[in-house]
C-alpha atoms as a PDB file:
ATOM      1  CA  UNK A   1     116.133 186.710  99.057  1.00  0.00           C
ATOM      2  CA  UNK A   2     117.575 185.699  95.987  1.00  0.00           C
ATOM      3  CA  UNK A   3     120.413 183.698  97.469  1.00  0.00           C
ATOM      4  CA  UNK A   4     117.754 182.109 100.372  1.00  0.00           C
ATOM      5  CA  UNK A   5     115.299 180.687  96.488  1.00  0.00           C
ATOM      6  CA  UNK A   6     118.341 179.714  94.671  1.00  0.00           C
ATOM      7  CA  UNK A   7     119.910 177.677  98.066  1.00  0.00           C
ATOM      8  CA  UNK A   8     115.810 176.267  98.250  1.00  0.00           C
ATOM      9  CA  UNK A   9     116.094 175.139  94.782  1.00  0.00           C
ATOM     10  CA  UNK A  10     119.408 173.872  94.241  1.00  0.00           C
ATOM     11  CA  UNK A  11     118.786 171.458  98.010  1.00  0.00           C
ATOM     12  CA  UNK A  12     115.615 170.624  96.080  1.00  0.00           C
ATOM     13  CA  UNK A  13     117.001 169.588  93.032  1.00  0.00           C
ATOM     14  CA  UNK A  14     119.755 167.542  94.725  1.00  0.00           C
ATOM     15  CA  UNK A  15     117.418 165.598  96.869  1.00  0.00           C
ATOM     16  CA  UNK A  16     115.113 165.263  93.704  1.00  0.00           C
ATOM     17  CA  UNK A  17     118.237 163.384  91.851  1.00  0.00           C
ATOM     18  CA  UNK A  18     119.067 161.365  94.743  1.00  0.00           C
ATOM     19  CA  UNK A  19     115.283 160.161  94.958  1.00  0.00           C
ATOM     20  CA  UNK A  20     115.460 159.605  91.504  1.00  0.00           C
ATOM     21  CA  UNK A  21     118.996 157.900  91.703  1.00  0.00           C
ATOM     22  CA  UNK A  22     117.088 155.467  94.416  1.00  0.00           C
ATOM     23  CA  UNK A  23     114.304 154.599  92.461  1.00  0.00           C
ATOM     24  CA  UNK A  24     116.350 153.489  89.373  1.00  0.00           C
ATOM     25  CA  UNK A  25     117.973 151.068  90.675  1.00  0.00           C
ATOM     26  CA  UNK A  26     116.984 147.621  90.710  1.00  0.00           C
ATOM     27  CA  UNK A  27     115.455 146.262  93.890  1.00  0.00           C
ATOM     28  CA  UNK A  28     117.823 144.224  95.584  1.00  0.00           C
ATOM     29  CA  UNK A  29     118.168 140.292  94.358  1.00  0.00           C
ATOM     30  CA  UNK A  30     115.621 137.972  96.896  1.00  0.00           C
ATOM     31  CA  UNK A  31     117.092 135.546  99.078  1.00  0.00           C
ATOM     32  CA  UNK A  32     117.006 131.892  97.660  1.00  0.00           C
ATOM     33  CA  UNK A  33     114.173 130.002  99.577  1.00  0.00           C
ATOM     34  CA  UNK A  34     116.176 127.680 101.696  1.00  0.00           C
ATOM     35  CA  UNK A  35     114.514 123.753 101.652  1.00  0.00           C
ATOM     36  CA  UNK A  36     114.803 122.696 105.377  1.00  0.00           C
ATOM     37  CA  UNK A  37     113.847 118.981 104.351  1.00  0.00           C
ATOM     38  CA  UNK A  38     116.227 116.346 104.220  1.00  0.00           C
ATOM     39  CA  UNK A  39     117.375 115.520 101.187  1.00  0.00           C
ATOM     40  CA  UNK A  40     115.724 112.458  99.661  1.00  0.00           C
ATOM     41  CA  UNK A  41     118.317 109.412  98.146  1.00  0.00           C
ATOM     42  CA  UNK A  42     116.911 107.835  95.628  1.00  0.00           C
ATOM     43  CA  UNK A  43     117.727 103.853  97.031  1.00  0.00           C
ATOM     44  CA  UNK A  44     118.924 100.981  94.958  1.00  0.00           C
ATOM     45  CA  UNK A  45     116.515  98.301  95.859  1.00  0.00           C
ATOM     46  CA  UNK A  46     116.502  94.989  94.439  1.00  0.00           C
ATOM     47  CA  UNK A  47     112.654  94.256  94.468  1.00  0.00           C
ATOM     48  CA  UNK A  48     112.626  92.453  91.406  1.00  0.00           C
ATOM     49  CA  UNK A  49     113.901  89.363  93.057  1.00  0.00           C
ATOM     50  CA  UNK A  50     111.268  89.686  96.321  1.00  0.00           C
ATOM     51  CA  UNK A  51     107.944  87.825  95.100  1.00  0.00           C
ATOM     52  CA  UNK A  52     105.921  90.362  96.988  1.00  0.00           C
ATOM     53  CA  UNK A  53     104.329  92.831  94.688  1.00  0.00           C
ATOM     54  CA  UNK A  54     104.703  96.368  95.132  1.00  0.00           C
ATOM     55  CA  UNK A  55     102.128  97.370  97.758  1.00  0.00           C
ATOM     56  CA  UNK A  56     103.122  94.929  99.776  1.00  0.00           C
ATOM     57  CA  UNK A  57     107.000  95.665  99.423  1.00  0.00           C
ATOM     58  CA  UNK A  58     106.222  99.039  99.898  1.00  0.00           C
ATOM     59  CA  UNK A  59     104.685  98.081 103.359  1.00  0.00           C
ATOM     60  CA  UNK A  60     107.302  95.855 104.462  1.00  0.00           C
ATOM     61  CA  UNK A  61     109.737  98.523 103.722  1.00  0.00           C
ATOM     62  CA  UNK A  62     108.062 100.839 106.539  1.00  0.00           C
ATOM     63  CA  UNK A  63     108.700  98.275 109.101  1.00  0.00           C
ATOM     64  CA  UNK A  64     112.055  97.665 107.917  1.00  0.00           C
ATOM     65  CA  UNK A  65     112.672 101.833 108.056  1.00  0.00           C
ATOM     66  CA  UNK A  66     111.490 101.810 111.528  1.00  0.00           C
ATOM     67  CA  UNK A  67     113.765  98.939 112.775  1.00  0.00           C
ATOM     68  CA  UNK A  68     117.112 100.315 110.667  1.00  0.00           C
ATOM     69  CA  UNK A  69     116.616 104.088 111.332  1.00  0.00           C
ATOM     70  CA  UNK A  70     117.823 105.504 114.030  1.00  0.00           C
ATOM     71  CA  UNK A  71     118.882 109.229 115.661  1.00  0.00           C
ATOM     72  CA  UNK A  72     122.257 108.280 114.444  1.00  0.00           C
ATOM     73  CA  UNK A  73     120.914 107.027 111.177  1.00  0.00           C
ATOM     74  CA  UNK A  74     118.532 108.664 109.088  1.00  0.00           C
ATOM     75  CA  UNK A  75     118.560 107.049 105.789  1.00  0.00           C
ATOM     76  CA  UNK A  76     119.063 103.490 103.669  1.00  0.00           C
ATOM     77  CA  UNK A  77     121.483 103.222 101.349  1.00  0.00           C
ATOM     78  CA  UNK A  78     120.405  99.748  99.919  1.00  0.00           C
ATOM     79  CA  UNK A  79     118.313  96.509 100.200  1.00  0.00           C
ATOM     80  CA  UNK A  80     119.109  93.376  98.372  1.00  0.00           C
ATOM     81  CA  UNK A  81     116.104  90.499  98.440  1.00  0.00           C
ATOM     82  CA  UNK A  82     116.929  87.118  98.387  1.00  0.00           C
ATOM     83  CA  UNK A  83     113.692  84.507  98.393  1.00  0.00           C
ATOM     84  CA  UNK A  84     115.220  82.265 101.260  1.00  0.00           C
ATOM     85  CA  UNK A  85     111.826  79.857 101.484  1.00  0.00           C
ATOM     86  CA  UNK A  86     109.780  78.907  97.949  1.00  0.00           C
ATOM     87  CA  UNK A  87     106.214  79.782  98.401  1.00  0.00           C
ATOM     88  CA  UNK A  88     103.622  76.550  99.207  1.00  0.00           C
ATOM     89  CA  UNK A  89     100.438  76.759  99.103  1.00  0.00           C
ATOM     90  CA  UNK A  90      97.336  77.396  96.536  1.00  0.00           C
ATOM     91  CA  UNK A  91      97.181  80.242  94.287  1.00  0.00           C
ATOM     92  CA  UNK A  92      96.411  83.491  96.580  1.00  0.00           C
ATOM     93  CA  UNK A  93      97.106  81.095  99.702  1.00  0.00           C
ATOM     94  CA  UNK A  94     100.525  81.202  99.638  1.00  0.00           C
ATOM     95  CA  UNK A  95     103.310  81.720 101.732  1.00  0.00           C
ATOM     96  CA  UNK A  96     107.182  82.482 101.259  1.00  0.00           C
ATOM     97  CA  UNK A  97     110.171  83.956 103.232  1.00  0.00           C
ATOM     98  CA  UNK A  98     112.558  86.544 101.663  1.00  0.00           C
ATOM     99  CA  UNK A  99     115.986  87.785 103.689  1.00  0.00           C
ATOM    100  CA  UNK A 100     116.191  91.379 103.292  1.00  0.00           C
ATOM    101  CA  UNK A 101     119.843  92.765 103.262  1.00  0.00           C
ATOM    102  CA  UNK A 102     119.657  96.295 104.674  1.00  0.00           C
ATOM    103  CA  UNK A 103     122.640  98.633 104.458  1.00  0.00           C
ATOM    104  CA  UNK A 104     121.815 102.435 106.317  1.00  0.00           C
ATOM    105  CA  UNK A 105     124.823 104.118 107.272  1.00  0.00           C
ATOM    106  CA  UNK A 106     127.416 101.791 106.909  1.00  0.00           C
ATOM    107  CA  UNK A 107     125.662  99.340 108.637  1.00  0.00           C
ATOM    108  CA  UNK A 108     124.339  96.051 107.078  1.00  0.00           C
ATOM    109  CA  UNK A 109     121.980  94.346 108.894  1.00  0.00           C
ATOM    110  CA  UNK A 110     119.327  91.257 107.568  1.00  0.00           C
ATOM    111  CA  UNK A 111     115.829  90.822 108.171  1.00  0.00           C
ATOM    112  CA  UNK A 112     113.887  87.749 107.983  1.00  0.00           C
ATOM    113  CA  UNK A 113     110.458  88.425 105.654  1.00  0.00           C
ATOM    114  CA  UNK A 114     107.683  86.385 106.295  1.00  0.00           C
ATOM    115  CA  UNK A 115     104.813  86.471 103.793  1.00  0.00           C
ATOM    116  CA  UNK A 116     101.152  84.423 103.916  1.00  0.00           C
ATOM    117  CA  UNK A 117      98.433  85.450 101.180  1.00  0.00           C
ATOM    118  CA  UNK A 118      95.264  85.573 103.021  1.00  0.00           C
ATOM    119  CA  UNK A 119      92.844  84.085 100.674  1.00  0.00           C
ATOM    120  CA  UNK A 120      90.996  87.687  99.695  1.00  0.00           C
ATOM    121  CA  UNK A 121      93.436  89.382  97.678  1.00  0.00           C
ATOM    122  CA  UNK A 122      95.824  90.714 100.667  1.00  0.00           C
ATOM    123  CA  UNK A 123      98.269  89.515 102.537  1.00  0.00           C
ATOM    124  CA  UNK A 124      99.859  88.982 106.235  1.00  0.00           C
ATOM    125  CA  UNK A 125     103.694  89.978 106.480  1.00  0.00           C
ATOM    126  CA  UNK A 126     106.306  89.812 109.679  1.00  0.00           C
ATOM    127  CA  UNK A 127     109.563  91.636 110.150  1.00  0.00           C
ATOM    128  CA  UNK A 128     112.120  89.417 112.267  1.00  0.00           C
ATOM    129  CA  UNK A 129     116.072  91.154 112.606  1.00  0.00           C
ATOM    130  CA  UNK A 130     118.253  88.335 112.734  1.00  0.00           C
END
């Protein structure tokens, strides 16, 4: 009987220090969180020479996105502005052209910008590839 208590105890012990062994450790390290989303290129644009202000650069630059990018092409890597017409007109009736120099992918492509203030504080805009 005296063997069977001592066998009992010494099986207890041992799983007590492996439970014990177990629960000292550290938990094991987390995954890193994985970002799915593309990564986001911060783009050299040359606004300061468009006369367009920001809102409406901003604007013409989601037309321009839709026109450059493609399933083979999911990113610009540059715009250059060049003010191709002087504006005419009165003060907040004006209108201008701007070439827009696109580069996405190793391709370069222009776009002809076509801007006429409507009178009220906003303003019309086109998108022509050329």
């Amino acid at each position: 009987m005296i063997h069977l208590t001592t066998r009992f105890l010494t099986l207890t012990f041992s799983l007590f220090i492996a439970l014990a062994a177990c629960a000292s450790e550290s938990p094991p390290a987390e995954e890193p969180v994985v970002d799915l989303t593309p990564p986001v290129k911060a783009l050299p644009v040359l606004f300061e020479n468009s006369l367009a202000n920001e809102s409406l650069t901003a604007d013409t630059l989601i037309l321009i996105r839709k026109h450059q990018l493609t399933d083979d092409c999911d990113h610009l890597d540059d715009i250059f502005v060049d003010v191709s017409g002087q504006p005419s007109g009165n003060a907040g009736e004006m209108t201008w052209t701007e070439i827009w120099i696109v580069t996405g992918c190793g391709a370069t492509r222009n776009y002809g910008i076509g801007f006429a203030e409507d009178g009220e504080g906003g303003a019309f805009f086109s998108v022509s590839p050329q």
